[in-house]
N, C-alpha and C. Protein backbone atom coordinates (compact mmCIF):
# COMPACT_ATOMS: atom_id res chain seq x y z
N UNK A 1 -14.22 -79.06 5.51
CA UNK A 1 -14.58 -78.12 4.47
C UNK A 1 -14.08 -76.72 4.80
N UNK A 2 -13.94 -76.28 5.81
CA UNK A 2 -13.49 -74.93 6.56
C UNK A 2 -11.82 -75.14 6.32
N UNK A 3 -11.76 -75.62 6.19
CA UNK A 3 -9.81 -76.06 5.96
C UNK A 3 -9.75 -76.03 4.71
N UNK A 4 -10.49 -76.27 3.59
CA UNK A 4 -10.40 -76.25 2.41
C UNK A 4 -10.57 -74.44 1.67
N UNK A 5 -11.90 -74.04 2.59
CA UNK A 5 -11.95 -72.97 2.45
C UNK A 5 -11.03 -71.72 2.75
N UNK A 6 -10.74 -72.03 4.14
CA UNK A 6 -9.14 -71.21 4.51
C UNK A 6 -8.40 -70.88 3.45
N UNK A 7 -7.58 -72.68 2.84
CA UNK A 7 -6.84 -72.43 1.78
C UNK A 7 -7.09 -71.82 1.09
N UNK A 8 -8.02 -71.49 0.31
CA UNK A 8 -8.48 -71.38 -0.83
C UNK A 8 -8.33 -69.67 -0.73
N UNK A 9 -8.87 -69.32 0.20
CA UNK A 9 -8.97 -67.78 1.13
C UNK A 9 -7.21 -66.93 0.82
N UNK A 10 -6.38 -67.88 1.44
CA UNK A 10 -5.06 -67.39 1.29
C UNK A 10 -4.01 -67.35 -0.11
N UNK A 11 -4.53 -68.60 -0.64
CA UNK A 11 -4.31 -68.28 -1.93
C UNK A 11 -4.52 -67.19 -2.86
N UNK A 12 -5.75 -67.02 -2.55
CA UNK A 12 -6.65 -66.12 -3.46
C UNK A 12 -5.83 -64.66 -3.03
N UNK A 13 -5.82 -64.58 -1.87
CA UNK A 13 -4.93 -63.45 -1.31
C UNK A 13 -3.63 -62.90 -1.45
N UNK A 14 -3.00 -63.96 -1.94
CA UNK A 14 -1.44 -64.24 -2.34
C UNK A 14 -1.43 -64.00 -3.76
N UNK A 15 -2.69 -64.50 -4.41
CA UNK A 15 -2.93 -64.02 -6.10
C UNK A 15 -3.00 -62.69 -5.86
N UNK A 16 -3.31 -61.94 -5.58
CA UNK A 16 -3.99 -60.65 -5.56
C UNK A 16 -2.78 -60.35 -5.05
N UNK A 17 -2.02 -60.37 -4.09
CA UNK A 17 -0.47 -59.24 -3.86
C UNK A 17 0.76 -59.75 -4.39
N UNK A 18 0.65 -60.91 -5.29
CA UNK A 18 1.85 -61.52 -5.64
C UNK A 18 2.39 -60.79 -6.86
N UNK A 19 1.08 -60.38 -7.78
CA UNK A 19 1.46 -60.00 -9.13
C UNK A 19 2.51 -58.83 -8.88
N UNK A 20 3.50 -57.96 -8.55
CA UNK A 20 3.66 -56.67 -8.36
C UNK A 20 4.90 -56.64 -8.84
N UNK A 21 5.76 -55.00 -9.13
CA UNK A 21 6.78 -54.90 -9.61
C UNK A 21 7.35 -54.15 -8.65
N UNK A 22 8.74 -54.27 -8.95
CA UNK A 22 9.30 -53.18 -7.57
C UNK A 22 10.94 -52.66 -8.46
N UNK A 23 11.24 -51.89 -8.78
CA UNK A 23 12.31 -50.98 -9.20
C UNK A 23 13.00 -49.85 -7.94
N UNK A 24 14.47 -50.15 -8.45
CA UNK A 24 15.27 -50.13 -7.48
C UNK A 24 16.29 -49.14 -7.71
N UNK A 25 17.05 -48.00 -7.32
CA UNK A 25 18.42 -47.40 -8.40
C UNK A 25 19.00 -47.48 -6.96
N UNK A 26 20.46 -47.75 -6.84
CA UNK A 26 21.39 -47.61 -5.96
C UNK A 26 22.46 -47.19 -6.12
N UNK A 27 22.88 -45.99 -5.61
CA UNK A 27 23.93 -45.73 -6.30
C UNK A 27 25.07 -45.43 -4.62
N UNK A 28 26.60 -45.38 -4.82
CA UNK A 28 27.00 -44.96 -3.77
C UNK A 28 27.09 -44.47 -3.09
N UNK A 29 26.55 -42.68 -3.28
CA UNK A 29 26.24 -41.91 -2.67
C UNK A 29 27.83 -40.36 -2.42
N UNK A 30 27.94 -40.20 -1.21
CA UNK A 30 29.10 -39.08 -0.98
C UNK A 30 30.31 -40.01 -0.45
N UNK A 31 29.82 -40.92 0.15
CA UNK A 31 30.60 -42.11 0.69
C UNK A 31 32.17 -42.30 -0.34
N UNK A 32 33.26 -41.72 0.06
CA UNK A 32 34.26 -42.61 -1.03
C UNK A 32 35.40 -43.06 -0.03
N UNK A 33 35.23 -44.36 -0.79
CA UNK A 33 36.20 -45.75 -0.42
C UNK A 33 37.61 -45.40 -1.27
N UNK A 34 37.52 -44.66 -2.08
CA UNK A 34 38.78 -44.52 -3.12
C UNK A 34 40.29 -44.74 -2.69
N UNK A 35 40.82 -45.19 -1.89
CA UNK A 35 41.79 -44.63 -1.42
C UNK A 35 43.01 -43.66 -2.39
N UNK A 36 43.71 -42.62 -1.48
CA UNK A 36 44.13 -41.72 -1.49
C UNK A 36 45.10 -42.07 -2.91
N UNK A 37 45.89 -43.41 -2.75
CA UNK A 37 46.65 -43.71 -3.47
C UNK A 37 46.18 -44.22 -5.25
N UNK A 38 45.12 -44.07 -5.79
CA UNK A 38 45.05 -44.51 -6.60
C UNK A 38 45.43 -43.40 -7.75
N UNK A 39 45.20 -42.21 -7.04
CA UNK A 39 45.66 -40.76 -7.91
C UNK A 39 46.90 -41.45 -8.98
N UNK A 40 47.88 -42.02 -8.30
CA UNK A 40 49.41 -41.97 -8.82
C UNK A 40 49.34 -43.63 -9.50
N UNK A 41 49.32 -44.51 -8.54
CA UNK A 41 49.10 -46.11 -9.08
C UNK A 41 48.30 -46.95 -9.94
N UNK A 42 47.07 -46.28 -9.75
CA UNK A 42 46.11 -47.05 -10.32
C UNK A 42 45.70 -46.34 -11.84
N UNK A 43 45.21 -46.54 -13.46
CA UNK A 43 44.57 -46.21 -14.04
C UNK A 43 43.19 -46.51 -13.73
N UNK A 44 42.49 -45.65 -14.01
CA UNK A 44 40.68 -44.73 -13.49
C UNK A 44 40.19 -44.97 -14.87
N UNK A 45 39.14 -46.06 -15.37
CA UNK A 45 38.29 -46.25 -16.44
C UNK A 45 36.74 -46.56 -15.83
N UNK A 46 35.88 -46.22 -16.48
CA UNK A 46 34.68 -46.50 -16.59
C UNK A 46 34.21 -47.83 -17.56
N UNK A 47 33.89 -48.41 -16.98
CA UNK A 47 33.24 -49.93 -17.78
C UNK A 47 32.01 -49.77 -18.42
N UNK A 48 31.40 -49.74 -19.52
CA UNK A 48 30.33 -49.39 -20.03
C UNK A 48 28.83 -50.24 -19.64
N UNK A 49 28.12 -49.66 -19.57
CA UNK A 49 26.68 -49.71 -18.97
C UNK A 49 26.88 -51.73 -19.28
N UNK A 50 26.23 -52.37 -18.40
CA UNK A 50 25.95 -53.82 -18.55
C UNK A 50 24.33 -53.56 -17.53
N UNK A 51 23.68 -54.76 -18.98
CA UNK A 51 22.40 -54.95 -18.49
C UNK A 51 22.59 -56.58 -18.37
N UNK A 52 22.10 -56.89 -17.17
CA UNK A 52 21.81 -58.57 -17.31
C UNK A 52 20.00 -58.95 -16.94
N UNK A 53 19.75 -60.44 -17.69
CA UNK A 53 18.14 -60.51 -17.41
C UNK A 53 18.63 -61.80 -16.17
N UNK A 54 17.73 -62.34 -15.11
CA UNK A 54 17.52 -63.05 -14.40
C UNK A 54 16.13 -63.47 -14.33
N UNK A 55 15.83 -64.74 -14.58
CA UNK A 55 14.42 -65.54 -14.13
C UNK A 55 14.43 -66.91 -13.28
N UNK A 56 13.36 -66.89 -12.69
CA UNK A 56 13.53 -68.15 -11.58
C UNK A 56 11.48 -68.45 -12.11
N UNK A 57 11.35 -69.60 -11.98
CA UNK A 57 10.21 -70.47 -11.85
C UNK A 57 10.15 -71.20 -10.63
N UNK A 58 9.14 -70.65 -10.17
CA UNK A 58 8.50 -71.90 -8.80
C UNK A 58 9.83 -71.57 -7.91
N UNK A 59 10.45 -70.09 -7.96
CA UNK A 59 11.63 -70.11 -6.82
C UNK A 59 13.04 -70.82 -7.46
N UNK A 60 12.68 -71.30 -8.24
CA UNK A 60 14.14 -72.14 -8.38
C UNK A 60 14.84 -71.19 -9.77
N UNK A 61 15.57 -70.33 -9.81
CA UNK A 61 16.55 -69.67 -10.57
C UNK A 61 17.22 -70.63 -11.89
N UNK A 62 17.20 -69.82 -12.94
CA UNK A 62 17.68 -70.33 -14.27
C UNK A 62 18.68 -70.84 -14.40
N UNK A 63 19.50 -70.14 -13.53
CA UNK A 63 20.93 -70.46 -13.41
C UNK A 63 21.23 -69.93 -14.73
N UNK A 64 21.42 -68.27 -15.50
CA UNK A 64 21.43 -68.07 -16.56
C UNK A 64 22.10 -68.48 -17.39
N UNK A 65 21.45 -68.58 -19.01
CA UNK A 65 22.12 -69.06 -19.62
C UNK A 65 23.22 -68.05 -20.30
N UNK A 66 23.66 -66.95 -19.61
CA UNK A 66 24.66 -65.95 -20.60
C UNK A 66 25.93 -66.65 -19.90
N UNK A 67 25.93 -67.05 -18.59
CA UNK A 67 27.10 -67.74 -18.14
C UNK A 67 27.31 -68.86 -18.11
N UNK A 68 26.33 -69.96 -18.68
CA UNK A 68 26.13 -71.63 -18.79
C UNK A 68 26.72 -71.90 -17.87
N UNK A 69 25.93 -71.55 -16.61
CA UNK A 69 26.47 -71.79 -14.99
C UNK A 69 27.30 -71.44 -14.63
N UNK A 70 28.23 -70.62 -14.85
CA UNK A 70 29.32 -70.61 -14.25
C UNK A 70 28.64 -69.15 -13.41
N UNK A 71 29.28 -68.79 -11.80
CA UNK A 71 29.43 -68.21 -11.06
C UNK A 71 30.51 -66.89 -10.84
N UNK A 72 30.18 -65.81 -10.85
CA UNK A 72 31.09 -65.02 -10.35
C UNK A 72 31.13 -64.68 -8.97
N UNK A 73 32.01 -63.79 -7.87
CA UNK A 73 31.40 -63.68 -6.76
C UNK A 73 32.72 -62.12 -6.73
N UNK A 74 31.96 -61.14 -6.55
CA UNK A 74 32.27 -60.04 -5.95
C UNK A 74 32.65 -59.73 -4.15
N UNK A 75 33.22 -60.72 -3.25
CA UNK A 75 33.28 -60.79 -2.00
C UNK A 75 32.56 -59.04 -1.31
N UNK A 76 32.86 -58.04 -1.86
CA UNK A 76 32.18 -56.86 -1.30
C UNK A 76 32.12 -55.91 -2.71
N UNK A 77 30.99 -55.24 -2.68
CA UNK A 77 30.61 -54.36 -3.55
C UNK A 77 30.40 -53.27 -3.59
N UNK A 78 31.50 -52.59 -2.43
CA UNK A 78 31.20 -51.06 -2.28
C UNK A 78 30.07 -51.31 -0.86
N UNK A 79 29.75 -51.91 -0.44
CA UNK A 79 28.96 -52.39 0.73
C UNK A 79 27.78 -52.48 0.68
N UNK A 80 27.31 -53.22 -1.14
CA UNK A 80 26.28 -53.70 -1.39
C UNK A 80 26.20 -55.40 -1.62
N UNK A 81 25.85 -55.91 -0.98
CA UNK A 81 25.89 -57.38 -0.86
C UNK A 81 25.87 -57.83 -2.08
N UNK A 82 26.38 -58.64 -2.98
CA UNK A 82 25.40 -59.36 -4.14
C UNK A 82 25.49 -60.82 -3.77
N UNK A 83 24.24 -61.76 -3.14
CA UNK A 83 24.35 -62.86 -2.83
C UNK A 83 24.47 -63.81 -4.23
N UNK A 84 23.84 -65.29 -3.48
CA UNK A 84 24.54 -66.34 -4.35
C UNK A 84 23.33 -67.41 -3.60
N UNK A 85 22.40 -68.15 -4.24
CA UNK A 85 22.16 -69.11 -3.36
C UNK A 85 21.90 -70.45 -4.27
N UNK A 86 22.36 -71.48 -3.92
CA UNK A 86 22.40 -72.80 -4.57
C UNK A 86 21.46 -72.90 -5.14
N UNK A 87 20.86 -73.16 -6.42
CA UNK A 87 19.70 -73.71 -6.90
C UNK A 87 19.13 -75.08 -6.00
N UNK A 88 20.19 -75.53 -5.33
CA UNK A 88 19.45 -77.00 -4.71
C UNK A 88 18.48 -76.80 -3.70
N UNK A 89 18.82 -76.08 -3.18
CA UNK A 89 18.40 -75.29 -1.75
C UNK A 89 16.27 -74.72 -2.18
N UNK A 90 16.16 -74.19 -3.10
CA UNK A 90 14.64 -74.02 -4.11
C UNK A 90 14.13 -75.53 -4.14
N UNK A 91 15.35 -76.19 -4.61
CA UNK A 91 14.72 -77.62 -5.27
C UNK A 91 13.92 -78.20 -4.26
N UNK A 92 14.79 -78.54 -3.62
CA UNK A 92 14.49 -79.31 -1.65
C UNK A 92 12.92 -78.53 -0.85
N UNK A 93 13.44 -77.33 -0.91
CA UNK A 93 11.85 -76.34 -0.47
C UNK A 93 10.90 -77.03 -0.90
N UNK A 94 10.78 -77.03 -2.68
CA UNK A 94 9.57 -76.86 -3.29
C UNK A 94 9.17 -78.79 -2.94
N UNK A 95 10.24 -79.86 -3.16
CA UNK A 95 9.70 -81.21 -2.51
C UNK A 95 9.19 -81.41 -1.30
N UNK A 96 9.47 -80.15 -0.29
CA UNK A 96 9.19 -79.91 1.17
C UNK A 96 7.59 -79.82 0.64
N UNK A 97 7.67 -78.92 0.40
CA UNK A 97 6.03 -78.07 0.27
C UNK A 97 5.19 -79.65 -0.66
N UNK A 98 5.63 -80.07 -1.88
CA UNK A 98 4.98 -80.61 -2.32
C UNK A 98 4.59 -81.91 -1.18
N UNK A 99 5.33 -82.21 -0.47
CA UNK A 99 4.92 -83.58 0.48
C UNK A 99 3.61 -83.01 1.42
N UNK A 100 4.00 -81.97 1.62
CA UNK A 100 3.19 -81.42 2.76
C UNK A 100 2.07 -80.88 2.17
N UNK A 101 2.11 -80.23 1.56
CA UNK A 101 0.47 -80.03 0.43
C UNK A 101 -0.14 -81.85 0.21
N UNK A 102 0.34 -82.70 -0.25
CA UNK A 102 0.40 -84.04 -0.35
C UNK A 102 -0.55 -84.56 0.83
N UNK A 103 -0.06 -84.35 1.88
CA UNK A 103 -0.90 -85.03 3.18
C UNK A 103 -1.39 -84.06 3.47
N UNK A 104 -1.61 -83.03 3.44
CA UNK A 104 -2.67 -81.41 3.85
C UNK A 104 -3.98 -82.13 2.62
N UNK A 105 -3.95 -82.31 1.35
CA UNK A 105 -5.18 -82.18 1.01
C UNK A 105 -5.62 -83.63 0.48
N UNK A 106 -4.61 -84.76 1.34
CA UNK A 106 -5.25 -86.39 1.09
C UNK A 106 -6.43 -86.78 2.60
N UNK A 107 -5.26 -85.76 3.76
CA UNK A 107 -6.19 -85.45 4.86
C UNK A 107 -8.08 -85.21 4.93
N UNK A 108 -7.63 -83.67 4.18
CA UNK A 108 -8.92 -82.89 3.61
C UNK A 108 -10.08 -83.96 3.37
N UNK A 109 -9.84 -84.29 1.90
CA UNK A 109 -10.74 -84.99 0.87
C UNK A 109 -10.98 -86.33 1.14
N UNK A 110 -9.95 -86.82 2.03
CA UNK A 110 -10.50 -88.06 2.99
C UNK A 110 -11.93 -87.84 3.79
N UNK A 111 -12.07 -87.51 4.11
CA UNK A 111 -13.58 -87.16 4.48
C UNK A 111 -14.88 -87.35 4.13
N UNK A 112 -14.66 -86.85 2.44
CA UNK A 112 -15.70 -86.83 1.80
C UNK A 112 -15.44 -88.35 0.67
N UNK A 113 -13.82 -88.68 -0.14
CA UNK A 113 -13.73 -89.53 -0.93
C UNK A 113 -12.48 -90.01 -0.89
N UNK A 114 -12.37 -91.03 -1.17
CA UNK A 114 -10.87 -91.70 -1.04
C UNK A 114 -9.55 -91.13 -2.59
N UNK A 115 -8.82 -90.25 -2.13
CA UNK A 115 -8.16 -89.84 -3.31
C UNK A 115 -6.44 -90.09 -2.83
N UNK A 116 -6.08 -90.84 -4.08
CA UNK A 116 -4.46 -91.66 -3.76
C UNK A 116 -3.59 -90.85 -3.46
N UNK A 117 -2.62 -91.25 -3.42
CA UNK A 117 -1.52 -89.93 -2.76
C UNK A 117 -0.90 -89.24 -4.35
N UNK A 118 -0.58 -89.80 -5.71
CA UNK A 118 -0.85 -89.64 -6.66
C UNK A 118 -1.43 -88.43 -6.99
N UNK A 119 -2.89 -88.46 -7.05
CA UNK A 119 -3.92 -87.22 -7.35
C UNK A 119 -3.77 -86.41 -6.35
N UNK A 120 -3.61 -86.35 -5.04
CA UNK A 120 -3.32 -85.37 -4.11
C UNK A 120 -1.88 -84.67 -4.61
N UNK A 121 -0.81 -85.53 -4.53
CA UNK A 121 0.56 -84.80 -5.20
C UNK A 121 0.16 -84.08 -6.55
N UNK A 122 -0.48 -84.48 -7.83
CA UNK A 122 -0.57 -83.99 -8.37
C UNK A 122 -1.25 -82.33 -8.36
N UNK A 123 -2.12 -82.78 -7.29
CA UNK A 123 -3.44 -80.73 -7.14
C UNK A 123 -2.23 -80.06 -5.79
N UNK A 124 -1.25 -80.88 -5.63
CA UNK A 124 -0.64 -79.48 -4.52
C UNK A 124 0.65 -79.19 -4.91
N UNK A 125 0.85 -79.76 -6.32
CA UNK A 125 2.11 -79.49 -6.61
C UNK A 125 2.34 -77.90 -7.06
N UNK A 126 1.07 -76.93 -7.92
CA UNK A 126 0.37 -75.88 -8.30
C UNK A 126 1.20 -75.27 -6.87
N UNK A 127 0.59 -75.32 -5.83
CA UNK A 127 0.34 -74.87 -4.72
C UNK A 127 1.73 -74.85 -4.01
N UNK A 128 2.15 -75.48 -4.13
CA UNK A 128 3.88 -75.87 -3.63
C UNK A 128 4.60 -74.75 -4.50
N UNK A 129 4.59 -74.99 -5.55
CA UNK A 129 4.85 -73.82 -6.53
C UNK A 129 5.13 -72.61 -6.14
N UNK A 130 3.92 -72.18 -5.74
CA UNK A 130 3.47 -70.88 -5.45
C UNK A 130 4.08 -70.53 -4.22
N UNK A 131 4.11 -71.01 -3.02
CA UNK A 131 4.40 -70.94 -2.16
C UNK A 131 6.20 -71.20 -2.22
N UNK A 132 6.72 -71.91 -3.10
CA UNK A 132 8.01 -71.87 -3.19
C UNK A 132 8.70 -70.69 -3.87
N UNK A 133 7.67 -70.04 -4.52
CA UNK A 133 8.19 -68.75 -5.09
C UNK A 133 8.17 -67.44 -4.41
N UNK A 134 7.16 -67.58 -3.26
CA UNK A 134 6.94 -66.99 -2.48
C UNK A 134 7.98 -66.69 -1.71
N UNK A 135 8.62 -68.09 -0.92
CA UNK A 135 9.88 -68.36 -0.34
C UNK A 135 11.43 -67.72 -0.80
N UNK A 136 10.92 -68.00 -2.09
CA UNK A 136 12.54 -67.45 -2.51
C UNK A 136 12.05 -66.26 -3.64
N UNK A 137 11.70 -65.64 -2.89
CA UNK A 137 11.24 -64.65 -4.18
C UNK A 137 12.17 -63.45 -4.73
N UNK A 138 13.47 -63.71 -4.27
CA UNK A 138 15.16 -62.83 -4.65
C UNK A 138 15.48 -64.04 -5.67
N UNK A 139 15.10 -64.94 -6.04
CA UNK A 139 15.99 -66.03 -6.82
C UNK A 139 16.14 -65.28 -8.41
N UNK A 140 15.18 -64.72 -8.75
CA UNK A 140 15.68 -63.93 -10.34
C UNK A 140 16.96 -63.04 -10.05
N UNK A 141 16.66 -62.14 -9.09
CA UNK A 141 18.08 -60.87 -8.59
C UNK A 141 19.08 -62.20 -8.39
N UNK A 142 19.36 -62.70 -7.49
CA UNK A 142 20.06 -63.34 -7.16
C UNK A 142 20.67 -63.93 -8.32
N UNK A 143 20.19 -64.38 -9.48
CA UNK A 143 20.78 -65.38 -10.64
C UNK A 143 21.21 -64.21 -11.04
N UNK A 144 20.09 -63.19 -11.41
CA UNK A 144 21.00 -61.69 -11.89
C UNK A 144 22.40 -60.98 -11.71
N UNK A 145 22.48 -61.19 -10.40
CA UNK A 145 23.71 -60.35 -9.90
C UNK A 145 24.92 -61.46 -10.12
N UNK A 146 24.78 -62.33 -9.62
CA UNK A 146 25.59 -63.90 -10.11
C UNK A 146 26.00 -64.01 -11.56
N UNK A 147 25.39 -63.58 -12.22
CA UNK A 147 25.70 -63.55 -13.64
C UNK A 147 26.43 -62.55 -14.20
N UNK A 148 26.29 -60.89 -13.24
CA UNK A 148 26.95 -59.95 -13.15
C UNK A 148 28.30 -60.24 -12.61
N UNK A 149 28.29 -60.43 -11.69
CA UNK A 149 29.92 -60.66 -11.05
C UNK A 149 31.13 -62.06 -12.02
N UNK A 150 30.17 -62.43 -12.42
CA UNK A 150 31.33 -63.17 -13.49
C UNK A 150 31.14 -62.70 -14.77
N UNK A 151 30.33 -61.95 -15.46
CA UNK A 151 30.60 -61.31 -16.46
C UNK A 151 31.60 -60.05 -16.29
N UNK A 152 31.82 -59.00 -14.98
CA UNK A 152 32.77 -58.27 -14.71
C UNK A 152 34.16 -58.98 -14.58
N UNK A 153 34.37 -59.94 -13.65
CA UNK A 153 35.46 -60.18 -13.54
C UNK A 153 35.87 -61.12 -14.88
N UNK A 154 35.07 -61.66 -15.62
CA UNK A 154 35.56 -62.57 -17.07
C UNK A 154 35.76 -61.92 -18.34
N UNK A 155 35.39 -60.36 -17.89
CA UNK A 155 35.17 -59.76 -19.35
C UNK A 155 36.03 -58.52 -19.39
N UNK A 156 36.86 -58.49 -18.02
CA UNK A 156 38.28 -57.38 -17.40
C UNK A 156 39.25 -58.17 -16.60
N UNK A 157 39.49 -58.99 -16.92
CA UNK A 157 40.94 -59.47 -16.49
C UNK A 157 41.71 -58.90 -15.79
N UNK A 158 41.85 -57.38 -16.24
CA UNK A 158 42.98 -56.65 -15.94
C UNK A 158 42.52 -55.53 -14.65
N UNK A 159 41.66 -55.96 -14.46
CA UNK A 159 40.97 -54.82 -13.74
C UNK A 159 41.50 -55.56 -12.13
N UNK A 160 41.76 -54.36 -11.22
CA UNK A 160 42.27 -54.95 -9.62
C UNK A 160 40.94 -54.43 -9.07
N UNK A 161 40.16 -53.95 -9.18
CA UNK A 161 39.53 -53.11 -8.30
C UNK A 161 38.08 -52.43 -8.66
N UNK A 162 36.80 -52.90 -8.42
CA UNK A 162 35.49 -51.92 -9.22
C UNK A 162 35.46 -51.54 -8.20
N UNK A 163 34.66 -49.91 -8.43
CA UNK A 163 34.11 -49.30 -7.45
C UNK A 163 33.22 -48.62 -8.16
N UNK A 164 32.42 -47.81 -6.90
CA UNK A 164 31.42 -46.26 -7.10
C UNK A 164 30.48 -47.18 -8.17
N UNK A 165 30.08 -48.66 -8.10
CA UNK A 165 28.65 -49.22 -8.80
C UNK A 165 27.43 -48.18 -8.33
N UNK A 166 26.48 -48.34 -9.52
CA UNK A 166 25.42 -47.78 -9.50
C UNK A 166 24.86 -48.51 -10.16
N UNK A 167 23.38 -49.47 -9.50
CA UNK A 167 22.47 -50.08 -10.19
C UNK A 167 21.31 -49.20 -10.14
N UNK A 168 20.50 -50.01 -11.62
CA UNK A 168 19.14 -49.99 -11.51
C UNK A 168 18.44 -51.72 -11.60
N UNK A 169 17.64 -51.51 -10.71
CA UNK A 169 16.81 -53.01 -10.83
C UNK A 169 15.70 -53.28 -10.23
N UNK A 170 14.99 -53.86 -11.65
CA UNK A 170 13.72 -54.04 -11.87
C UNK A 170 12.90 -55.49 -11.64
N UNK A 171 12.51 -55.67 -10.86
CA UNK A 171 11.69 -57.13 -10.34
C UNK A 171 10.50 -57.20 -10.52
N UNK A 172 10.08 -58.80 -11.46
CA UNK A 172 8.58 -58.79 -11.41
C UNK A 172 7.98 -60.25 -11.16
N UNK A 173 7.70 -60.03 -10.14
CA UNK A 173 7.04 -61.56 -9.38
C UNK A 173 5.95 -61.74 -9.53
N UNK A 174 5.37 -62.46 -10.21
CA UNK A 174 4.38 -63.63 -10.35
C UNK A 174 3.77 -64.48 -9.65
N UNK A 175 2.85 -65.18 -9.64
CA UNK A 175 2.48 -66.43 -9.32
C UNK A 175 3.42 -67.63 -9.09
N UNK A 176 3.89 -67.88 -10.21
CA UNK A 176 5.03 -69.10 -10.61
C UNK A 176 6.53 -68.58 -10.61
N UNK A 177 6.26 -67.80 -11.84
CA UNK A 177 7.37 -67.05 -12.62
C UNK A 177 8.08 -65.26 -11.74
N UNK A 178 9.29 -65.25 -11.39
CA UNK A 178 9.89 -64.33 -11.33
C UNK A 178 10.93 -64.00 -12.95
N UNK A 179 11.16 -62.33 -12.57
CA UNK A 179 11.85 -61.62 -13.67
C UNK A 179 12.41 -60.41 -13.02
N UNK A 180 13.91 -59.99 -13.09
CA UNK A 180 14.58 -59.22 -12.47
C UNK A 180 15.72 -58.65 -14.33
N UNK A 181 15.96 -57.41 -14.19
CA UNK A 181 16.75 -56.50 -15.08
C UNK A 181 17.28 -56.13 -13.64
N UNK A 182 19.11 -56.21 -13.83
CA UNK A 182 19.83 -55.22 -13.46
C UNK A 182 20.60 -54.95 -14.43
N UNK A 183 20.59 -53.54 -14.19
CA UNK A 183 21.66 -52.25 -14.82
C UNK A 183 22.20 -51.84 -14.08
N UNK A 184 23.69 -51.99 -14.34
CA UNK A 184 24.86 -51.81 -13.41
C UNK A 184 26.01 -50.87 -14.16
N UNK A 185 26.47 -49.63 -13.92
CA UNK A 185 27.50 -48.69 -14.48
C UNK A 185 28.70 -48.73 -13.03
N UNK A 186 29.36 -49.16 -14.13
CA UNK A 186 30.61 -48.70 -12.28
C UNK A 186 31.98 -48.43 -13.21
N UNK A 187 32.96 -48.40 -12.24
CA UNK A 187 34.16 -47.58 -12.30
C UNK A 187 35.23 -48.75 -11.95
N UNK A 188 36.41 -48.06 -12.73
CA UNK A 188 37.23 -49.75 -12.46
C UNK A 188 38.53 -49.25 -12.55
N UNK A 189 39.82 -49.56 -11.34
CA UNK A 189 41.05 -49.43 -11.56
C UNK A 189 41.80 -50.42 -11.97
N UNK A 190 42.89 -50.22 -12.36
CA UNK A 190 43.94 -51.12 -13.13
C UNK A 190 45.09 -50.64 -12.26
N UNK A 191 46.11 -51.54 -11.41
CA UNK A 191 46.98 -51.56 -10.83
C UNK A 191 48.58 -50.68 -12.19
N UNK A 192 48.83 -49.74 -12.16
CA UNK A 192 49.77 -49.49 -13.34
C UNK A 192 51.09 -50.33 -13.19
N UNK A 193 51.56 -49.88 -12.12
CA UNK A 193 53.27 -51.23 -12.28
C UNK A 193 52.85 -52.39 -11.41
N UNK A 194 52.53 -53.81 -12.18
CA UNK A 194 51.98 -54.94 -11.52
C UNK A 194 53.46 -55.62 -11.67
């Protein structure tokens, strides 16, 4: 019963600091990467403001639908990372957790009543959930920025080069459900004699 109660203890605790929002602006700073040569070679445009939405459930990312999966990848961003992580990688976690919640509370309730592995999977799947969102709780940003880097490079062809990005981004984690807004303004050269 003290094992039941624990749980119940940490959960409750995880309800109470999970709900929260966190907003972000990053911008480059004095720092310039420009090199010297773009004065003469390169044309200097500004790309107009792009907002993208990102959501993940139970940790596992939408995989948005503005890009119907498809992936972009920015290798460096001015020396802001924008990761990438497999949706499979959430999937696998959250069957981790659900097995193990599974025999954590067939254990438990063995004690008092015989309950199948069935009804146990079913009351820790909630709980797996939670704890899987916990785990991956970048999976909204993450689908976010992923959705960014192939909407830049699919929607400028012509472009050799972004720089001087400046985001804003907004995260709101849940229980179950994550939600991430980035707003991204950046700067973009075009190679002139290709």
């Amino acid at each position: 019963m003290k094992k039941a109660i624990t749980i119940l203890a940490v959960l409750t605790l995880y309800l109470i600091m999970s709900s929260c929002s966190k907003s972000l602006l990053i911008s480059n700073g004095a720092k310039d990467h420009k090199p010297l040569i773009f004065n003469n070679e390169y044309k200097i445009s500004n790309i107009p403001e792009i907002e993208i939405q990102g959501k993940a459930f139970c940790g596992i990312p939408s995989n948005s639908k503005n890009n119907k999966n498809k992936n972009g990848f920015l290798i460096t961003f001015n020396g802001v990372p924008i990761g990438n992580t497999p949706s499979i990688l959430p999937v696998l976690t959250l069957i981790g957790y659900s097995f193990v919640n599974m025999i954590a509370i067939n254990s438990i309730v063995v004690q008092n009543s015989r309950l199948n592995y069935i009804g146990a999977y079913g009351i820790g799947l909630p709980i797996a959930g939670i704890l899987n969102n916990l785990t991956w709780n970048n999976s909204a940003l993450i689908d976010a920025s992923s959705t960014l880097a192939y909407k830049l490079v699919k929607e400028n062809p012509d472009v050799d080069v972004f720089f001087y990005p400046k985001y804003n981004i907004n995260k709101k984690n849940g229980l179950f459900v994550q939600e991430a807004t980035l707003i991204v303004r950046v700067s973009a050269a075009t190679l002139i004699n290709k």
